[in-house]
Every structure is written in structure tokens, then in C-alpha cells.
Protein backbone atom coordinates (compact mmCIF):
# COMPACT_ATOMS: atom_id res chain seq x y z
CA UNK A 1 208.22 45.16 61.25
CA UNK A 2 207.55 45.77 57.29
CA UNK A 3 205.67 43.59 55.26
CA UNK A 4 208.91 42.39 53.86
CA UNK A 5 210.09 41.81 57.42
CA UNK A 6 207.52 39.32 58.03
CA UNK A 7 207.76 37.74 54.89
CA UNK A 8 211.33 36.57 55.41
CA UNK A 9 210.82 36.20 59.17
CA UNK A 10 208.34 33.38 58.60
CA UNK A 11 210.53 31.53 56.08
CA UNK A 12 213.82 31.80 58.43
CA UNK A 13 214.31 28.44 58.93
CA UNK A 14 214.78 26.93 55.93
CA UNK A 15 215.83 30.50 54.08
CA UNK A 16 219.21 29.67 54.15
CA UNK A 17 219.23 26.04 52.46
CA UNK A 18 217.55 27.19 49.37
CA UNK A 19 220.48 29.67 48.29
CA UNK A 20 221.90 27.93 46.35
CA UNK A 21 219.15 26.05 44.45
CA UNK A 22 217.77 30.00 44.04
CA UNK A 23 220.94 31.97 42.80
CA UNK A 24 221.92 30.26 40.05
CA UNK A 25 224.91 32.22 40.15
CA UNK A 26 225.74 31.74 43.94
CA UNK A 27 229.68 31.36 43.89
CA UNK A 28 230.22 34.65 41.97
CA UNK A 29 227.27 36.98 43.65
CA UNK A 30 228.93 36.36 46.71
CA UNK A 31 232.54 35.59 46.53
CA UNK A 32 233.36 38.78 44.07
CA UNK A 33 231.01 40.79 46.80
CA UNK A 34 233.68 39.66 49.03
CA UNK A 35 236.58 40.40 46.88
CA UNK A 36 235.33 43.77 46.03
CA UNK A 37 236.02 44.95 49.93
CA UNK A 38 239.59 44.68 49.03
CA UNK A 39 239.42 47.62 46.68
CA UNK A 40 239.08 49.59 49.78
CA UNK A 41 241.89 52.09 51.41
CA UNK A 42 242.36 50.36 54.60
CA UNK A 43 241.68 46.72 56.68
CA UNK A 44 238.33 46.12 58.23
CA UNK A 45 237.81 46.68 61.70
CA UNK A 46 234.02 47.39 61.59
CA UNK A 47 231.91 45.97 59.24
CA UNK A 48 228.44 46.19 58.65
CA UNK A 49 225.66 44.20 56.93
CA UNK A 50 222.70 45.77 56.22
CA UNK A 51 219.35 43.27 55.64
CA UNK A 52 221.93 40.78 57.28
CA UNK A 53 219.39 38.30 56.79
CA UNK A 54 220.39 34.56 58.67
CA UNK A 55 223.97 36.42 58.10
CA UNK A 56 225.53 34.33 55.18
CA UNK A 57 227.46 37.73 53.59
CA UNK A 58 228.06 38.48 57.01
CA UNK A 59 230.29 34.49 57.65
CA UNK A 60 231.83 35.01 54.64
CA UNK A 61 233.36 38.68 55.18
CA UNK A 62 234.43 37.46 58.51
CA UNK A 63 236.20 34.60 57.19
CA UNK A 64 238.29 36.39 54.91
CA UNK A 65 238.42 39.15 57.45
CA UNK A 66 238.79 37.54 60.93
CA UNK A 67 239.78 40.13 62.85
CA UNK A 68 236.86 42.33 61.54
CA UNK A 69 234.19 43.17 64.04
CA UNK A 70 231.07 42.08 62.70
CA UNK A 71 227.70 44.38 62.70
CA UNK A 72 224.49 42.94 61.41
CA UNK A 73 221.33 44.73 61.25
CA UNK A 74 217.89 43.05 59.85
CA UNK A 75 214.55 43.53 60.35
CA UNK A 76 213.13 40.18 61.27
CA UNK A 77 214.35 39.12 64.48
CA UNK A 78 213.83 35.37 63.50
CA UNK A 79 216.22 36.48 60.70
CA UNK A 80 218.94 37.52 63.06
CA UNK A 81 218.30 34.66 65.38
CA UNK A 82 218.98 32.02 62.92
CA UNK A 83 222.53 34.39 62.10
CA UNK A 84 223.07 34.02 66.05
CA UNK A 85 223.41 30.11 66.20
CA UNK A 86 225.96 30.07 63.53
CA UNK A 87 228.02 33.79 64.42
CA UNK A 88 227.17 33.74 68.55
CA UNK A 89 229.27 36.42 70.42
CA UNK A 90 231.56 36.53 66.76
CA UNK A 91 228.53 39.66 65.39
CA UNK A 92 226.94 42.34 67.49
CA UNK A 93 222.76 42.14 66.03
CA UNK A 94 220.97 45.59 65.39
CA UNK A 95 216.63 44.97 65.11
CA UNK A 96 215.98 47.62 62.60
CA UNK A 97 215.03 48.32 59.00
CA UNK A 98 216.67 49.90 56.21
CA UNK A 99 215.11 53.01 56.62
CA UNK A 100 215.96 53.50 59.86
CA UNK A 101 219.24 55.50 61.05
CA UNK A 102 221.81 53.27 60.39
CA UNK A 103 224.03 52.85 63.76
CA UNK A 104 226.75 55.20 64.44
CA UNK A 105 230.08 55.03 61.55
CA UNK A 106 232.49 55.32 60.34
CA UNK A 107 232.40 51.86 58.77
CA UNK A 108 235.43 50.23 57.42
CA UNK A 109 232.97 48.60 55.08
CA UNK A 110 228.92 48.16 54.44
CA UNK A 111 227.73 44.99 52.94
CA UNK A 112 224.26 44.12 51.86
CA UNK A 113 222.45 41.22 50.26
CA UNK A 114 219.73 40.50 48.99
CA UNK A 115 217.87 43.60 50.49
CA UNK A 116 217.96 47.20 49.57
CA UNK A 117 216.26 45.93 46.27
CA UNK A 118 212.93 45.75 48.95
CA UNK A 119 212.84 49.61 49.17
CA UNK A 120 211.41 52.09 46.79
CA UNK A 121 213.38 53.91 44.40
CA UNK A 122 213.42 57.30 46.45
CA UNK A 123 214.27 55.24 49.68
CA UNK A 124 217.28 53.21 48.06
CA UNK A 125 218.83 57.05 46.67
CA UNK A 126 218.48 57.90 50.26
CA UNK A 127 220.08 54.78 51.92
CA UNK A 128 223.03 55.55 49.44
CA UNK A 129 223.68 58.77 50.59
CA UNK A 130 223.27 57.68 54.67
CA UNK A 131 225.56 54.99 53.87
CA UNK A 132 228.06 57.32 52.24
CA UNK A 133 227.82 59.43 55.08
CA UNK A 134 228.64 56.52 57.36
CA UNK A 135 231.54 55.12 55.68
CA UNK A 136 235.29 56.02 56.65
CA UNK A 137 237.01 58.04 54.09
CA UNK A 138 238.73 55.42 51.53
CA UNK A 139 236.29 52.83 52.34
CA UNK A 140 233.56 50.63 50.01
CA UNK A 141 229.68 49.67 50.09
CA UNK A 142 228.98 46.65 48.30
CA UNK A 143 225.74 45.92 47.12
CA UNK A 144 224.90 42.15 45.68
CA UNK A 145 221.41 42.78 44.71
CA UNK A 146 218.89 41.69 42.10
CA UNK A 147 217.48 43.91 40.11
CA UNK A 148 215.68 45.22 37.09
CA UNK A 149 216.22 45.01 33.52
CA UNK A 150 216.62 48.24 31.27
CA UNK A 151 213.54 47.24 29.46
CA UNK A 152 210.29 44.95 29.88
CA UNK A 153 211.86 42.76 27.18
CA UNK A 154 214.61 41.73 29.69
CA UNK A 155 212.65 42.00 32.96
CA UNK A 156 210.63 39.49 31.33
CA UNK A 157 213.54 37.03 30.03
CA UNK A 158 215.13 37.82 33.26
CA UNK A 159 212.03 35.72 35.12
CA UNK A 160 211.88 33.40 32.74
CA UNK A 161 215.81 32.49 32.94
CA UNK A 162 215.28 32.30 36.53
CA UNK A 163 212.46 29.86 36.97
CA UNK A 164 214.31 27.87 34.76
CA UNK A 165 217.68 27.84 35.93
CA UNK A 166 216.31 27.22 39.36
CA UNK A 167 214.28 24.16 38.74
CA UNK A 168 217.66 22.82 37.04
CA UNK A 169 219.32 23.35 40.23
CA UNK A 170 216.48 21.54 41.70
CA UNK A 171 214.62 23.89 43.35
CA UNK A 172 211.31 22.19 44.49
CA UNK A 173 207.86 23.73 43.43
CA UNK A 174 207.30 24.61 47.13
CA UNK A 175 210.54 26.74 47.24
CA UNK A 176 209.90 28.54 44.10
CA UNK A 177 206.10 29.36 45.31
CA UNK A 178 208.19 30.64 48.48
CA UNK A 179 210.30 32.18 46.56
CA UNK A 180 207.84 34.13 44.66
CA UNK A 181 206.34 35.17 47.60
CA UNK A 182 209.02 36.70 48.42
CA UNK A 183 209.10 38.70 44.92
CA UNK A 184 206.12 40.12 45.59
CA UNK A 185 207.94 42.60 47.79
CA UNK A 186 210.70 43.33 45.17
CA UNK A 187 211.06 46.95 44.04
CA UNK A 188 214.33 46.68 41.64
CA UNK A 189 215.91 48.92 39.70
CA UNK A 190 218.38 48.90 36.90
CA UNK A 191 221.94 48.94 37.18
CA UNK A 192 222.30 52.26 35.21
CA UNK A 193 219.72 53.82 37.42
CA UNK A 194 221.40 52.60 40.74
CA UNK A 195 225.39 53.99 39.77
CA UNK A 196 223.69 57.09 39.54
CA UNK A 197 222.29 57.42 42.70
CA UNK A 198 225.41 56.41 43.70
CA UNK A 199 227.50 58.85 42.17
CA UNK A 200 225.28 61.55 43.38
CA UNK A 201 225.35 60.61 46.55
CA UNK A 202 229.25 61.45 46.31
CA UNK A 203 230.86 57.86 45.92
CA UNK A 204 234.26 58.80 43.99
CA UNK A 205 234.33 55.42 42.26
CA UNK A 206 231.06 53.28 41.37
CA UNK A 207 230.86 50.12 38.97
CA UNK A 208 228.80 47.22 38.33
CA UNK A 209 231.28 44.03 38.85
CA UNK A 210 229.14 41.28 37.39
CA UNK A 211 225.74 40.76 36.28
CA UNK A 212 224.04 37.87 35.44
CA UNK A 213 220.71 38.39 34.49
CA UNK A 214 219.00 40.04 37.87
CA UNK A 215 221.71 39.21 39.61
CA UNK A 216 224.40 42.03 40.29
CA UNK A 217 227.09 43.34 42.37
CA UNK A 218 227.99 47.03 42.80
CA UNK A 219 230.84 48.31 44.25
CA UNK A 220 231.50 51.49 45.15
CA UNK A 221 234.34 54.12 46.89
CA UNK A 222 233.92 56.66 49.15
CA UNK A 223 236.66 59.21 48.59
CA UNK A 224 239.89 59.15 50.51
């Protein structure tokens, strides 16, 4: 397991309940996320979720998707055993990390959350291009992710926003410590930087779909 793998495995429990007191801009990270899977060329089958985490992405793709079958890979197994209570036999679960091999395509669809932003910049340009490799022809990756501003200016406003919008939402001082620790395994990187790697790793049709702050969701098209 990675350092970030334990991190998040020992916080399982109550990882889930904080969401919403720690992305201030919950609704919108996740419901254009799902929305942006409808850009794609043909209905989900086989779907899967990359850092699936306790598998919240995950429920909400199969919601709007029901007849979607439901891949989630993670690596913290107490991460994927709090997604197994809710999902059950509804999700196959894949024990792995991110720079592993993903399992075998084509997808209809890869999701992530949350996660890729934990990876160095040389191992997220290389996830991009496995994932494009995995993907059916026609079909998206969408990536709801925080991540970097263009400058230390906004990095640094960025923080600040956040602390503050998440004590509004009533965050407790024990979450946000948790929180932070959490941070300390961040490795983001800007938007601009990210549709790049993107592009070059031969996605016809990459955008940013909202942004607020560190917050951001990127869509993107493997050719048909």
C-alpha cells in the first residue's frame, strides 16, 4: 500500500460524512462529473472508477446508469470495504493503485475522484495515456480533481478560500486537521498543464468543465 493508501485507509470510516462539509462545491464537482459521461459515443456497460475511494462517484454513475456494470479499483482495502456495504454484489472491487496496470478495457467510461491528483506529475501523464489506451473508441475519462493554481498567488488564495469555506460549512477543527493530513500527500497540477497531457496522450476532445478554486472537472474524448 502507498503512503497515501494508508492515509485514507485509516480515516475510512468517517471519510465519507465529511464530503460535503470539505467540497464546498459538492453538488457541481460531482453531478457535472456525472453529466459529462453523456458526451460519450455510446451507453455504459462497463464502467470504471479509479481511486474509487468508499465509492461515492461510483453510486452516483450507477444511478444514472443502472444497467452499467460497475468496476472500482482503490488502494486501501478499508476504502473499498466501506464502498462494499453500500454497492454489495452491484460493483466488482480491484485492490490496486494507480500505477498499477489498470484491468483489462475497453471501458465504456473511466471515472476518478479525488485521486490521480496523489501521483506525481510524470505518473499522472502516464495514467492518461494507459487510460486512453483502455477506453472504447468514442468513449470519455472524467477526472473531478483538485488541483493547482497557475501561480503561488492563487495556490495560496486557493488554501485560504478553502479553510474558510469549509469551517462555514461547519467543518470541525478535527476534520480539517484530518483533512490536512490528507494534503500532505497532494501533488496537483494546473488545469492548463493537465489538458495537455491529455491531448498528448491522443484524447480528440479535452476541456475543463468547471472550476472553482482547486476544485475541477475534466472531461475528455477518446476518438471514435
Amino acid at each position: 500500500m502507498t503512503n497515501a493508501g494508508q492515509v485514507f485507509d485509516e480515516q475510512a470510516g468517517g471519510y465519507e460524512a465529511q464530503r460535503r462539509r470539505l467540497i464546498p462545491p459538492y453538488d457541481a464537482f460531482y453531478g457535472i462529473a456525472v453529466e459529462a459521461l453523456g458526451l460519450g459515443a455510446r451507453p455504459l456497460r462497463r464502467v470504471l472508477d479509479l481511486g474509487a475511494g468508499t465509492g461515492l462517484l461510483a453510486r452516483m454513475v450507477g444511478a444514472e446508469y443502472p444497467e452499467a456494470e460497475l468496476t472500482l479499483l482503490d488502494g486501501a482495502p478499508a476504502m473499498l470495504a466501506e464502498a462494499r456495504t453500500v454497492l454489495g454484489g452491484r460493483a466488482r472491487y480491484v485492490e490496486a493503485n494507480l500505477a498499477d496496470p489498470l484491468p483489462d478495457g475497453a471501458w465504456d467510461a473511466v471515472v476518478s475522484a479525488l485521486a490521480i491528483h496523489h501521483l506525481d506529475d510524470h505518473r499522472k501523464e502516464e495514467l492518461f495515456s494507459r487510460i486512453h489506451a483502455a477506453l472504447a473508441p468514442g468513449c470519455m475519462f472524467v477526472n473531478a480533481d483538485q488541483v493547482a493554481g497557475p501561480t503561488g498567488l492563487f495556490d495560496d488564495a486557493y488554501g485560504a478560500w478553502h479553510a474558510r469555506r469549509a469551517a462555514e460549512l461547519g467543518a470541525t477543527e478535527q476534520e480539517w486537521a484530518a483533512s490536512q493530513a490528507r494534503m500532505r500527500q497532494d501533488r496537483a497540477a494546473t488545469v492548463e498543464r493537465q489538458l495537455g497531457w491529455l491531448r498528448g496522450a491522443g484524447f480528440a476532445d479535452a476541456d475543463c468543465l468547471v472550476k472553482d478554486h482547486s476544485f475541477a472537472v475534466l472531461a475528455a474524448r477518446r476518438a471514435g
